[in-house]
N, C-alpha and C. Protein backbone atom coordinates (compact mmCIF):
# COMPACT_ATOMS: atom_id res chain seq x y z
N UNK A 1 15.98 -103.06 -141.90
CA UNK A 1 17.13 -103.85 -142.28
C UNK A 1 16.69 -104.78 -143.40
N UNK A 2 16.52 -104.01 -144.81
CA UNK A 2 16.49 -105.28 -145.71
C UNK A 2 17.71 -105.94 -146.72
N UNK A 3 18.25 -105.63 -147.03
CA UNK A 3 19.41 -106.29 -147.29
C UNK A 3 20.89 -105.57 -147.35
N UNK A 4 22.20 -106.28 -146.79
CA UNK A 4 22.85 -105.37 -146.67
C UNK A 4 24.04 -106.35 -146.74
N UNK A 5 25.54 -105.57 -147.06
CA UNK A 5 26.40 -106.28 -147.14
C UNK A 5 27.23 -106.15 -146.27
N UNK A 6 27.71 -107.62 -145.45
CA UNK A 6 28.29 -107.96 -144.45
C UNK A 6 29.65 -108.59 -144.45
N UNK A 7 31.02 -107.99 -144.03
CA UNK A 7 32.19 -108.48 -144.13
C UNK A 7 32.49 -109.43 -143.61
N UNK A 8 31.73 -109.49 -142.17
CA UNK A 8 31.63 -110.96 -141.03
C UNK A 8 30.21 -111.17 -140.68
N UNK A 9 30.45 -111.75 -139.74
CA UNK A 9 29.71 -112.04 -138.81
C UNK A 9 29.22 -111.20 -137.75
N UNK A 10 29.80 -110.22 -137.13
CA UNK A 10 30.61 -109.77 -136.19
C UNK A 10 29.37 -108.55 -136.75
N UNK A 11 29.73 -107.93 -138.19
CA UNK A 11 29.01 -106.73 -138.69
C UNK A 11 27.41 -107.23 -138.36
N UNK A 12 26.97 -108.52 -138.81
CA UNK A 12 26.12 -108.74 -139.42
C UNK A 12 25.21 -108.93 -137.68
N UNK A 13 25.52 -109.12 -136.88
CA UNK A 13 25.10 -108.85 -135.32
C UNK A 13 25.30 -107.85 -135.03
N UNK A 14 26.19 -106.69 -135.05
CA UNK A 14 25.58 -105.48 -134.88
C UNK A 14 24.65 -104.71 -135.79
N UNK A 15 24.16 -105.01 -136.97
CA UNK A 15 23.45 -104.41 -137.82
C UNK A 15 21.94 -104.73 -137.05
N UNK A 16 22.08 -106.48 -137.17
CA UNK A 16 20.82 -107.02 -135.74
C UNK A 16 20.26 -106.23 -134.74
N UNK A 17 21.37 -106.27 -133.92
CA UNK A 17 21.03 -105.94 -132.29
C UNK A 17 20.81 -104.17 -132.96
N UNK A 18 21.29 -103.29 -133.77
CA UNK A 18 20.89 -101.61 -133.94
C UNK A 18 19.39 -102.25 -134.38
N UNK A 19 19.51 -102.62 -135.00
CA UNK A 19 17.60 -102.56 -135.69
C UNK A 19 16.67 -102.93 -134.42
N UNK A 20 17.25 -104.02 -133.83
CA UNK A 20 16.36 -103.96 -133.03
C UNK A 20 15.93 -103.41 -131.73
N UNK A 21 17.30 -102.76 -131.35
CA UNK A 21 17.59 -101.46 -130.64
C UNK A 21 16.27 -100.56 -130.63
N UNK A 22 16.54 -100.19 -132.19
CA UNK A 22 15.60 -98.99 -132.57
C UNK A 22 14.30 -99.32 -132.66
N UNK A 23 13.78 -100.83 -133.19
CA UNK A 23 12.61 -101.02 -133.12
C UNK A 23 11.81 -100.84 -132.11
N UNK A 24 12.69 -101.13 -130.76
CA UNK A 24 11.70 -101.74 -129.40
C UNK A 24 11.29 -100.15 -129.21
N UNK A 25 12.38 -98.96 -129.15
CA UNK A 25 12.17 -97.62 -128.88
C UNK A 25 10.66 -97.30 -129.16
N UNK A 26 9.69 -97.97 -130.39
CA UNK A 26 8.40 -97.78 -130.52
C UNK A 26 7.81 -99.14 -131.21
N UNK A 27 7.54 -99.72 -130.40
CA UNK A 27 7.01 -101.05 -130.53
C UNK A 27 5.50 -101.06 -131.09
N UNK A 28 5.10 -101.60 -131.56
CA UNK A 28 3.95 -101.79 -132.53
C UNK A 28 3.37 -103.21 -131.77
N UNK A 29 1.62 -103.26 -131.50
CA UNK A 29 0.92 -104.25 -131.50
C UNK A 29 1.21 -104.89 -133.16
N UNK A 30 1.40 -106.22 -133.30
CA UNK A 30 0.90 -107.44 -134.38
C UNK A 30 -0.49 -107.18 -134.44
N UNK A 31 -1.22 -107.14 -135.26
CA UNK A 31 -2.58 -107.32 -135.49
C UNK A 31 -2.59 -108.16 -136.51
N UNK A 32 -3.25 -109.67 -136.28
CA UNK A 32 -3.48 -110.19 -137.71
C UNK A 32 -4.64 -110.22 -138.44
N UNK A 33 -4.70 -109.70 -139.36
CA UNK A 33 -6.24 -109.55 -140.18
C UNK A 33 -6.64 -110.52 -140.84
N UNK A 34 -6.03 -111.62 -140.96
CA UNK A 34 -7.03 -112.77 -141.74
C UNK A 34 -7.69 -113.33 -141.15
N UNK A 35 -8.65 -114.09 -141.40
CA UNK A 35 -9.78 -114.61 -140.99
C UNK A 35 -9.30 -116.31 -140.55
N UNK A 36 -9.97 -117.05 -139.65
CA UNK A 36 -9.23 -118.06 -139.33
C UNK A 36 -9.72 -118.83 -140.47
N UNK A 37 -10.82 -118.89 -141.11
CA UNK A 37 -11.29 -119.59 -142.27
C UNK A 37 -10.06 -119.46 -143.16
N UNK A 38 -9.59 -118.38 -143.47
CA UNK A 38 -9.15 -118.22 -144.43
C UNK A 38 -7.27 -118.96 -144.52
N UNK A 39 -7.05 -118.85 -142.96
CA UNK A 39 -5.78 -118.75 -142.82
C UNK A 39 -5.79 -120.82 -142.55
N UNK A 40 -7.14 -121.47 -142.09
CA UNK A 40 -7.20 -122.48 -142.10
C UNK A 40 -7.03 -123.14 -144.11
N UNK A 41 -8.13 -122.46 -144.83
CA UNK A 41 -7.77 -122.50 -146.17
C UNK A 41 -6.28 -123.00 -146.34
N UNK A 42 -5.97 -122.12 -146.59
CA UNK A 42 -4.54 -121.73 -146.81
C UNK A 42 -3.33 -123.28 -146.41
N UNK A 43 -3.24 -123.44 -144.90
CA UNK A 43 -3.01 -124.52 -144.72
C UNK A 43 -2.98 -125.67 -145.15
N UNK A 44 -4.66 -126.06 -145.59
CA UNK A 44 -5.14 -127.24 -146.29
C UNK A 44 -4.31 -127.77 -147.36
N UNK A 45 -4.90 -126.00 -148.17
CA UNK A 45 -3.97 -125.64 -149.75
C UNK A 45 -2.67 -126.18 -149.44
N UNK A 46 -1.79 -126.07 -148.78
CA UNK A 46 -0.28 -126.53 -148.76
C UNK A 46 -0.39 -127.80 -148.55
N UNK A 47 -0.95 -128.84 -147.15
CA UNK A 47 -0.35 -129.82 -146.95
C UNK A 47 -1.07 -130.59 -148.38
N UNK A 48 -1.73 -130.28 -149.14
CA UNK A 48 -2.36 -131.09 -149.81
C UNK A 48 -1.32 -130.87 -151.26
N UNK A 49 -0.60 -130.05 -151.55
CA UNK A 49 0.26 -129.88 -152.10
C UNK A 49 1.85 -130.34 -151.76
N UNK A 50 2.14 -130.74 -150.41
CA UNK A 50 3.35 -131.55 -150.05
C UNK A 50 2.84 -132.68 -149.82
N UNK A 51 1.73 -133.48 -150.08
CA UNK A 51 0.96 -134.61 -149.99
C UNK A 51 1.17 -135.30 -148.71
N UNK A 52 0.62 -134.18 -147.69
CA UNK A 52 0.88 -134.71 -146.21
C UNK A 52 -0.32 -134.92 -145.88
């Protein structure tokens, strides 16, 4: 479901609930591959850029 055009609301929850219908049918482990160093990096990089 990447982008799609919706008349309501109404469409735009059943487009939802089918995708995710179909997803669960074969569900996938998350695996995250970054490194916590890296994903700590990353973090730093931002709050130090919203000067938090």
């Amino acid at each position: 479901m990447r982008r799609g055009l919706f008349n309501n609301v109404k469409e735009l929850i059943k487009a939802v609930n089918s995708y995710i219908t179909s997803h669960n049918q074969n569900p996938q482990v998350f695996v995250l591959t970054a490194s916590v160093q890296s994903t700590m990096a990353i973090i730093a990089n931002r709050k130090e850029a919203l000067g938090a």
